[in-house]
Structures are given as structure tokens and as C-alpha cells.
C-alpha atoms as a PDB file:
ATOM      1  CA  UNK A   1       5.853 -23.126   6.907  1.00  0.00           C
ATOM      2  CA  UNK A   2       4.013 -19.619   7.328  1.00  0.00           C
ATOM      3  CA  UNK A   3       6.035 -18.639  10.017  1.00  0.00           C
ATOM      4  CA  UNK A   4       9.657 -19.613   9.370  1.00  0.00           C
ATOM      5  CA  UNK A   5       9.308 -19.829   5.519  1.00  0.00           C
ATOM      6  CA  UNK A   6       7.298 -17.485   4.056  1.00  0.00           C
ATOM      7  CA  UNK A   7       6.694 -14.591   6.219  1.00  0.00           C
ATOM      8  CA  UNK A   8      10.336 -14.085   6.486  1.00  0.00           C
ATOM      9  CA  UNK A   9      11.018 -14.768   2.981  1.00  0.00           C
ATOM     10  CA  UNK A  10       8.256 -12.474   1.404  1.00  0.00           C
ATOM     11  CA  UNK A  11       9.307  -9.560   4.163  1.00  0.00           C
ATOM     12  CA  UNK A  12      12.248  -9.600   2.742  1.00  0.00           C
ATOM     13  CA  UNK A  13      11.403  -8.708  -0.203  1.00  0.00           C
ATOM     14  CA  UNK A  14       9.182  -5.539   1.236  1.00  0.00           C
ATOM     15  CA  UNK A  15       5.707  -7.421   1.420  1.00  0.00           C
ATOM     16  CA  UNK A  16       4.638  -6.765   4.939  1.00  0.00           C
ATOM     17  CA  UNK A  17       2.665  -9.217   6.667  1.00  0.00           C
ATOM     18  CA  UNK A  18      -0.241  -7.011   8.247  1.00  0.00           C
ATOM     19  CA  UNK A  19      -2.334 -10.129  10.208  1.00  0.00           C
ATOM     20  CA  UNK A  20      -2.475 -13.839  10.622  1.00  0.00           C
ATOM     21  CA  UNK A  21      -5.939 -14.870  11.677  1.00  0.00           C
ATOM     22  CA  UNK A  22      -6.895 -18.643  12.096  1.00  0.00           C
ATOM     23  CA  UNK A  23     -10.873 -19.371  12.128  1.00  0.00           C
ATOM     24  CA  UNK A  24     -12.555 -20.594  15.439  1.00  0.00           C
ATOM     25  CA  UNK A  25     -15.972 -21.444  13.524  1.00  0.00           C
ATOM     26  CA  UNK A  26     -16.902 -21.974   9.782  1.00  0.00           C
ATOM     27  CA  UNK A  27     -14.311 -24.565   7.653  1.00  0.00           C
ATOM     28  CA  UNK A  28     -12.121 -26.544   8.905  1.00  0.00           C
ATOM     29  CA  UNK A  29      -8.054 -25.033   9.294  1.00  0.00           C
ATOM     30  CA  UNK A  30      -9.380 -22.256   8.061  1.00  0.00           C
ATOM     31  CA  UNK A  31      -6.334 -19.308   7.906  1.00  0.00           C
ATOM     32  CA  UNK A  32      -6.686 -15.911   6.544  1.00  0.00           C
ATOM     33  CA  UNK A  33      -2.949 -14.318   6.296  1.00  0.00           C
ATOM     34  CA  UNK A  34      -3.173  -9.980   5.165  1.00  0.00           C
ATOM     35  CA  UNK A  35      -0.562  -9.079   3.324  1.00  0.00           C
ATOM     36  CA  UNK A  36       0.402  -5.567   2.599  1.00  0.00           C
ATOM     37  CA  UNK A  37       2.317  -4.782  -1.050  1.00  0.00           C
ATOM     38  CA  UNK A  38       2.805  -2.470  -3.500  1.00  0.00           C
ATOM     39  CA  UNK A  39       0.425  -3.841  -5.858  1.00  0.00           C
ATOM     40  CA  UNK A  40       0.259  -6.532  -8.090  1.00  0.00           C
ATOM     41  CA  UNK A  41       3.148  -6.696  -9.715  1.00  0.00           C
ATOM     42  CA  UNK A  42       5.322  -6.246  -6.287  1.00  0.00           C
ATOM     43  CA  UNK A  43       3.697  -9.568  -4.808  1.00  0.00           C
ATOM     44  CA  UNK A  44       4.406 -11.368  -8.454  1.00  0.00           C
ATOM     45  CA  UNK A  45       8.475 -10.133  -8.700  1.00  0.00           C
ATOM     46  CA  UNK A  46       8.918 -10.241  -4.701  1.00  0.00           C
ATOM     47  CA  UNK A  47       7.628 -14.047  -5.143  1.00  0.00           C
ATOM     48  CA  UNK A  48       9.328 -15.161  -7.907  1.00  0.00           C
ATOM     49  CA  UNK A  49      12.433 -13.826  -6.308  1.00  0.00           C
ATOM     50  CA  UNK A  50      11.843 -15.805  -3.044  1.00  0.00           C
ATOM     51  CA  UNK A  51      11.583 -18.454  -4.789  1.00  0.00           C
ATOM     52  CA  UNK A  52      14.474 -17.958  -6.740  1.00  0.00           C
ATOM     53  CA  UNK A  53      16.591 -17.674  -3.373  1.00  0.00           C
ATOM     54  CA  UNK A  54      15.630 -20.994  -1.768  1.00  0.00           C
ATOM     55  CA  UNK A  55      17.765 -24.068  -1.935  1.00  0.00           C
ATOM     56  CA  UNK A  56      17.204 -26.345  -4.624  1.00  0.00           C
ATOM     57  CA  UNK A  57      16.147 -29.157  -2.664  1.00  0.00           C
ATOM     58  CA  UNK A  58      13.477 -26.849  -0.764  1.00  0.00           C
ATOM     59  CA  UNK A  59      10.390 -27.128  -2.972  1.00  0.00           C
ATOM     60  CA  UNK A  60       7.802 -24.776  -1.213  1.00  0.00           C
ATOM     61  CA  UNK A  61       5.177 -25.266  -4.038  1.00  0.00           C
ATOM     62  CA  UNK A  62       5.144 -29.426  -3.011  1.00  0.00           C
ATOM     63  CA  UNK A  63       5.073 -28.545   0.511  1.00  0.00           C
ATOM     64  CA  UNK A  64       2.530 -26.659   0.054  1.00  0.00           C
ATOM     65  CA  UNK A  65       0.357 -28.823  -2.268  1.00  0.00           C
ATOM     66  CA  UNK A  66       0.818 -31.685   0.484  1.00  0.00           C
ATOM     67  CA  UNK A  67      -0.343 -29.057   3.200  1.00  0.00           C
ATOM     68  CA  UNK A  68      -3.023 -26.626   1.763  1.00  0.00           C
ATOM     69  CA  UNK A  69      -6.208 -28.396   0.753  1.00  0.00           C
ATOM     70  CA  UNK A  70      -7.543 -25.489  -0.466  1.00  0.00           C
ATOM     71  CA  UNK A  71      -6.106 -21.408  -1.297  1.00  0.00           C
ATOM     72  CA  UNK A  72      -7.967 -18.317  -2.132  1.00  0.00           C
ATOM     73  CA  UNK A  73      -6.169 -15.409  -3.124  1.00  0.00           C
ATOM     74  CA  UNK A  74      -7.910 -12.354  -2.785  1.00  0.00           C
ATOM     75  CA  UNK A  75      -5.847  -9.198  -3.873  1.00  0.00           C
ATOM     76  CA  UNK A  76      -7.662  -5.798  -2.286  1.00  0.00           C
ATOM     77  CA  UNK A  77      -7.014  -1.831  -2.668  1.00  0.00           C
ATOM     78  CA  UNK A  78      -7.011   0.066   0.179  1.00  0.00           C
ATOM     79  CA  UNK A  79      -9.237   2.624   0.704  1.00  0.00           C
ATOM     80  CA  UNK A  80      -8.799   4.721   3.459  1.00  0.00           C
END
């Protein structure tokens, strides 16, 4: 779904996908996916287009509801 759905999808809206790391120890399926945006409000407009483009019978939110146990988004500023 990562691969073939989303990455593509949020690319090509201009939200880069930096890194796609999955965890070897700690919780279970753990995946941490870095993202690299505008800000804020480019993630929230380049989503809600993406979503906007897919087919109605491809529901990404149910997919991902029946996937992901559990989602943390963490939004950062880069530093240096």
C-alpha cells in the first residue's frame, strides 16, 4: 500500500519521501516512513488532493484501518 499507493500518490503532489525504515527490535511491524514537505499545510492540501484523485471504489482510509493497528504522526522542522 506504501509503495504502490501512497508514495507515488503523495510524490506527486511534491511531498518527497526522504526514508522508509522498518524496526528489527522494539514493537511489533513497527515502520517509520520520513517525509519531506513544505509544512503543514502542504501535507494537509497535497493529501486531500490524493485522495480526491483515487477511484471511487479505492477507499485508502478502510485499507488502512484494516492494516495499521496503530499510527503516530509526528510533524518535525528541520534544523540544519
Amino acid at each position: 500500500l506504501l509503495e504502490h499507493t501512497i508514495k507515488p500518490m503523495m510524490e506527486a503532489e511534491g511531498v518527497k519521501m526522504l526514508a522508509s525504515y522498518t524496526g528489527i527490535t522494539g514493537p511489533r511491524n513497527t515502520i517509520i516512513d520520513i517525509w519531506e514537505m513544505d509544512d503543514m499545510e502542504h501535507f494537509r492540501a497535497a493529501y486531500g488532493r490524493s485522495l480526491g484523485k483515487l477511484p471511487p471504489d479505492n477507499d485508502l482510509r478502510a485499507k488502512l484501518d484494516k492494516w495499521v493497528e496503530s499510527e503516530i504522526l509526528t510533524f518535525m522542522d528541520r534544523r540544519f
